[in-house]
Every structure is written in structure tokens, then in C-alpha cells.
Protein backbone atom coordinates (compact mmCIF):
# COMPACT_ATOMS: atom_id res chain seq x y z
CA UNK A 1 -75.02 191.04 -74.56
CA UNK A 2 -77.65 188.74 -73.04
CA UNK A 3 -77.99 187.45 -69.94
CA UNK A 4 -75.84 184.71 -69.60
CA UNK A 5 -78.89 182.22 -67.49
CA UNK A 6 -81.48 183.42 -70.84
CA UNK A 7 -78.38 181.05 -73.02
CA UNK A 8 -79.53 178.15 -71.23
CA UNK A 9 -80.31 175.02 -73.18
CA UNK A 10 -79.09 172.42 -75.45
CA UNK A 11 -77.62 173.72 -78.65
CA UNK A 12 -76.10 172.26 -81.90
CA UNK A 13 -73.76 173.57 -84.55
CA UNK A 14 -75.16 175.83 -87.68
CA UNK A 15 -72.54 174.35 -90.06
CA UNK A 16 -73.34 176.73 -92.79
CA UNK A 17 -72.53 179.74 -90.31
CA UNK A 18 -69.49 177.83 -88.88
CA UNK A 19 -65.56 177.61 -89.07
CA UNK A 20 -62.99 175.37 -88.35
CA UNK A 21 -59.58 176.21 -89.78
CA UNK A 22 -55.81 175.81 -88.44
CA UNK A 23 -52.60 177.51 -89.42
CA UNK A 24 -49.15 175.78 -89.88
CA UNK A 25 -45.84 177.03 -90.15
CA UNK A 26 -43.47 175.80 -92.61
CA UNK A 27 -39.53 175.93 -92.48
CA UNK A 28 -40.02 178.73 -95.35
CA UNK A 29 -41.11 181.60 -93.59
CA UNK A 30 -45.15 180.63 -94.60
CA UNK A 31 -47.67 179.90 -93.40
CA UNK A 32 -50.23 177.08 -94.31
CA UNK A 33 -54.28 177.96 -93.44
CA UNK A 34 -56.81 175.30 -93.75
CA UNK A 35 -60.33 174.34 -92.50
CA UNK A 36 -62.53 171.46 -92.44
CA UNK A 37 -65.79 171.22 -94.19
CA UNK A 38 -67.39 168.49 -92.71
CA UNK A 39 -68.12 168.53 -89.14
CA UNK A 40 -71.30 168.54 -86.24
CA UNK A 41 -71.25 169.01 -82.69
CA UNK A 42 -73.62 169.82 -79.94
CA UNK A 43 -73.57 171.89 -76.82
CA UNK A 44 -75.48 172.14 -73.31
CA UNK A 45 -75.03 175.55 -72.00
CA UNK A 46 -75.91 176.50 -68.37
CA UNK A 47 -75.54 180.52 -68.37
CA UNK A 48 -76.51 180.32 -64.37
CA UNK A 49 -73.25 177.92 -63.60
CA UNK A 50 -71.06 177.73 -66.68
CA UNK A 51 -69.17 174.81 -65.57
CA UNK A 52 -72.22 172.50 -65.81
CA UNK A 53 -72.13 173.47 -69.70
CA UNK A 54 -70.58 171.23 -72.28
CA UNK A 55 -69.75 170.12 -75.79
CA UNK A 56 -69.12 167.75 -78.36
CA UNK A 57 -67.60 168.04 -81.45
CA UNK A 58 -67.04 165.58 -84.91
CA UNK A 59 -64.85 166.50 -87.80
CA UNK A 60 -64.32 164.83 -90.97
CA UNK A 61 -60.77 164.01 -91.61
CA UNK A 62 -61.37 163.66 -95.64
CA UNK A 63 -62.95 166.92 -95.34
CA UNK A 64 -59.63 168.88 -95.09
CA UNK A 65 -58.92 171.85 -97.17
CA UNK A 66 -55.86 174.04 -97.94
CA UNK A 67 -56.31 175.07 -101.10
CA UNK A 68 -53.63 172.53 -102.62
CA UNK A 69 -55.02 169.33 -103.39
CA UNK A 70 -51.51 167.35 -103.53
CA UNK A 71 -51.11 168.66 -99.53
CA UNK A 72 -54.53 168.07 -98.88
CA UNK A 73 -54.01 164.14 -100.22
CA UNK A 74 -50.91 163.83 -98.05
CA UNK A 75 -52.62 165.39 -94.50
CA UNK A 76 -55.84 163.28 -94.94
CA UNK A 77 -53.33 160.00 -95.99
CA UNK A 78 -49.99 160.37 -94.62
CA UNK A 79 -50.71 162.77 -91.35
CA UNK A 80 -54.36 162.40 -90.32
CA UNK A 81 -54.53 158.26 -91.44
CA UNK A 82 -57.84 159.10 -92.60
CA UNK A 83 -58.44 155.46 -93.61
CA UNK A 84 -57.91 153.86 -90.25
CA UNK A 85 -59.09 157.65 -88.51
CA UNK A 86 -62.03 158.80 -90.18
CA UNK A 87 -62.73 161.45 -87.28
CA UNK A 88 -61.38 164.21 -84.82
CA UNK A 89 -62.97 164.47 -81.84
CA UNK A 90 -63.77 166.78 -79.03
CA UNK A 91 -65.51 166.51 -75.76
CA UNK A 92 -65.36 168.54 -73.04
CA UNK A 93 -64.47 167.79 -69.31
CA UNK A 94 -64.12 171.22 -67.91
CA UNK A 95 -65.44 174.54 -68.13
CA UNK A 96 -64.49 177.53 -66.37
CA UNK A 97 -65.71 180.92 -66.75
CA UNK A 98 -62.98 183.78 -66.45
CA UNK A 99 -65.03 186.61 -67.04
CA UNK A 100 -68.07 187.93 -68.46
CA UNK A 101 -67.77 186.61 -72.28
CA UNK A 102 -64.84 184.17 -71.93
CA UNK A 103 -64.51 180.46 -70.85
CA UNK A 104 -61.59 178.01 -70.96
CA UNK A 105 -63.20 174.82 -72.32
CA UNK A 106 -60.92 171.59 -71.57
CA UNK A 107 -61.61 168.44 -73.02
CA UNK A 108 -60.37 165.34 -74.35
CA UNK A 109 -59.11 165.67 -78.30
CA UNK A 110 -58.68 162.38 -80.59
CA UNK A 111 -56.62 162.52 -83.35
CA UNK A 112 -55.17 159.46 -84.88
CA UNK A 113 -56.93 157.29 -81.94
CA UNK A 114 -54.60 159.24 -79.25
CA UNK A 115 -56.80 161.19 -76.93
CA UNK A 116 -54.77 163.88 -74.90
CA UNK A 117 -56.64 166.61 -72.86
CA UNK A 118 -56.54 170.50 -74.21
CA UNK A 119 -57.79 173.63 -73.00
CA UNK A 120 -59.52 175.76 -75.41
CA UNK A 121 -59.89 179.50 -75.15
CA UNK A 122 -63.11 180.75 -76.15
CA UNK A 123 -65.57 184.12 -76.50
CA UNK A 124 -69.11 184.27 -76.41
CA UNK A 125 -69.55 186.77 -79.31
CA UNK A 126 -72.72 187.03 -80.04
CA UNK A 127 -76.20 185.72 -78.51
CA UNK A 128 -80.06 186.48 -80.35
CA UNK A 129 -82.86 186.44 -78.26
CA UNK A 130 -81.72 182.81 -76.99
CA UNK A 131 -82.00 181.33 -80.02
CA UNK A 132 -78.18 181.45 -81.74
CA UNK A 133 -75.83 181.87 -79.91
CA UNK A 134 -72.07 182.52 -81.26
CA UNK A 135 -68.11 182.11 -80.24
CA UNK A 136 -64.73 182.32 -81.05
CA UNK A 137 -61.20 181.00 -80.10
CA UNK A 138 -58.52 178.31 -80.27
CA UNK A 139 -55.62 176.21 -78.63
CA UNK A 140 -52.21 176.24 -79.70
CA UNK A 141 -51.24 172.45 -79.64
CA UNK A 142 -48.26 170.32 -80.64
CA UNK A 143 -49.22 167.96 -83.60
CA UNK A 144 -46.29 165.34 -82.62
CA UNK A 145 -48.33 164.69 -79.17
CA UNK A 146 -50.95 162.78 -81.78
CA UNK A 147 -48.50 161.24 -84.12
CA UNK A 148 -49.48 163.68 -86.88
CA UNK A 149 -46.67 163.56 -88.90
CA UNK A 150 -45.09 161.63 -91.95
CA UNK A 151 -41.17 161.55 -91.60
CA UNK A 152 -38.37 162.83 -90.39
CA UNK A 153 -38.09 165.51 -93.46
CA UNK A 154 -41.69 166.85 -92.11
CA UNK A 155 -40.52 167.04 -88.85
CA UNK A 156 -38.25 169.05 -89.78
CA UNK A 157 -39.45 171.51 -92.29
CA UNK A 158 -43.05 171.75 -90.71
CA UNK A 159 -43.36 173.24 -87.33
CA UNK A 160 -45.00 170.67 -84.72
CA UNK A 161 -46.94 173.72 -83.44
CA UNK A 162 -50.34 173.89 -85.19
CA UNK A 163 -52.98 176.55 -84.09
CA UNK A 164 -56.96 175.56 -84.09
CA UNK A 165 -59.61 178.38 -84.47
CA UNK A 166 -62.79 178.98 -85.17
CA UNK A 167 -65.80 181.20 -85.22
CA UNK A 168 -68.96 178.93 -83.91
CA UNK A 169 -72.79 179.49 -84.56
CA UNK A 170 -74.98 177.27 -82.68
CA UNK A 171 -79.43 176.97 -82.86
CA UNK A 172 -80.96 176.30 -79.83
CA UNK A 173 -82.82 173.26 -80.00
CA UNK A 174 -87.02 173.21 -79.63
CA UNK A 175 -88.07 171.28 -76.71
């Protein structure tokens, strides 16, 4: 692994060599994976004092995919209110370095205009010769704190806990 002060410098998402995805429960025993397509962010890292480092991140609600395009209609209408919501959002406040290769990343999260504060767990993975750099990790949150839901039948027979990951490739940018 590099040295963490050769990472310094402004970065911004490879979306071809990115992920975003989620898993769901539903009330019968399965599980429902998706990911969005459609997304950019950017990133300051500061490898000599991490919690000077930062990021932003934009998703594309329509962008949604689970394989099923009758759910995908009904997240990007009825949960996400893609129409009045066009975007998630992520910026970090916070970030704290716990050991060599992992960081807890808190930041504000917008979702269906409500902004609540997460912490995100994440990995530096992989780092080339300070050009791309690469990480993992997620956050466990509870949909219902955003108002991502439909009825009372989908409160019920969808879990409220919904699990983010991903697997992030960033370019440093020329100055």
C-alpha cells in the first residue's frame, strides 16, 4: 500500500470503474439488490491528516436498477419521489481515521429533501502510483428516517433497514 501523504490531492469518481448498490429485505425471506447508474462525486484527500479530507457525492434517482422494471417504476415514483427529488446526496462533515486502511466518513445524506447525518465505514483498497486511488464500504441505515416508503402494506412487508455499499475508483485530478 502507498503512503498515505503520496494520496494527497483532489480526486473525482471513475464512474465506469464504480459501484453503488443497496440490499433490501423483504417479508419473504429475500433479498432485493440494486445499484444506481447515474452518479458523480469528488473527493479531497489529505493522506498527512485524514480528517482534513472530504467528499461529495450525486446520484440519480431515475437511475435505479433492480433488475425488475415494475419495482424499479415504483422506488423511483412512489419511494424515492423522483419527480419532486431528482437527487441523493452526500457530503461529508467528518473524517476519522481508525487505522491504517480504514476511515469512518460522516456526512450529511439527502433523500427525499430530508438531510440526516450518517457515518459511513470505508477501506482504502487500492492506491496506483497516486493517480487512482480505490475503496470500499457502507452504512446500514433506516429508510423510514427519509420518508422512503409508500404505505402501510410496504412498511410492513419491506424491512425499513436498507444497506448502502460500494466499491469506489477515483482519478486524481491534473493541476
Amino acid at each position: 500500500m502507498t503512503d498515505l501523504s503520496e494520496l494527497t490531492g483532489d480526486y473525482v469518481l471513475d464512474t465506469v470503474h464504480t459501484r453503488i448498490g443497496f440490499v433490501a429485505r423483504h417479508t419473504m425471506a429475500t433479498r432485493v439488490r440494486g445499484r444506481f447508474d447515474e452518479f458523480e462525486g469528488e473527493l479531497y484527500l489529505d493522506g498527512d491528516h485524514p480528517s482534513k479530507s472530504g467528499v461529495r457525492l450525486t446520484i440519480r434517482t431515475q437511475s435505479i436498477q433492480t433488475r425488475s422494471a415494475q419495482r424499479d417504476d415504483l422506488l423511483r415514483g412512489k419511494f424515492l419521489g423522483m419527480t419532486g427529488h431528482p437527487v441523493i446526496t452526500f457530503t461529508s462533515t467528518e473524517v476519522e481515521q481508525t487505522d491504517d486502511t480504514n476511515f469512518k466518513v460522516t456526512g450529511d445524506l439527502s433523500v427525499r429533501g430530508v438531510t440526516k447525518p450518517v457515518t459511513v465505514d470505508v477501506q482504502l483498497t487500492d492506491s496506483a502510483n497516486g493517480v487512482r486511488v480505490g475503496f470500499k464500504g457502507g452504512v446500514t441505515i433506516n429508510r423510514n428516517d427519509w420518508g422512503v416508503n409508500w404505505n402501510a402494506a410496504t412498511k410492513v412487508m419491506i424491512s425499513p433497514s436498507v444497506t448502502v455499499e460500494f466499491e469506489v475508483a477515483a482519478i486524481r485530478r491534473r493541476s
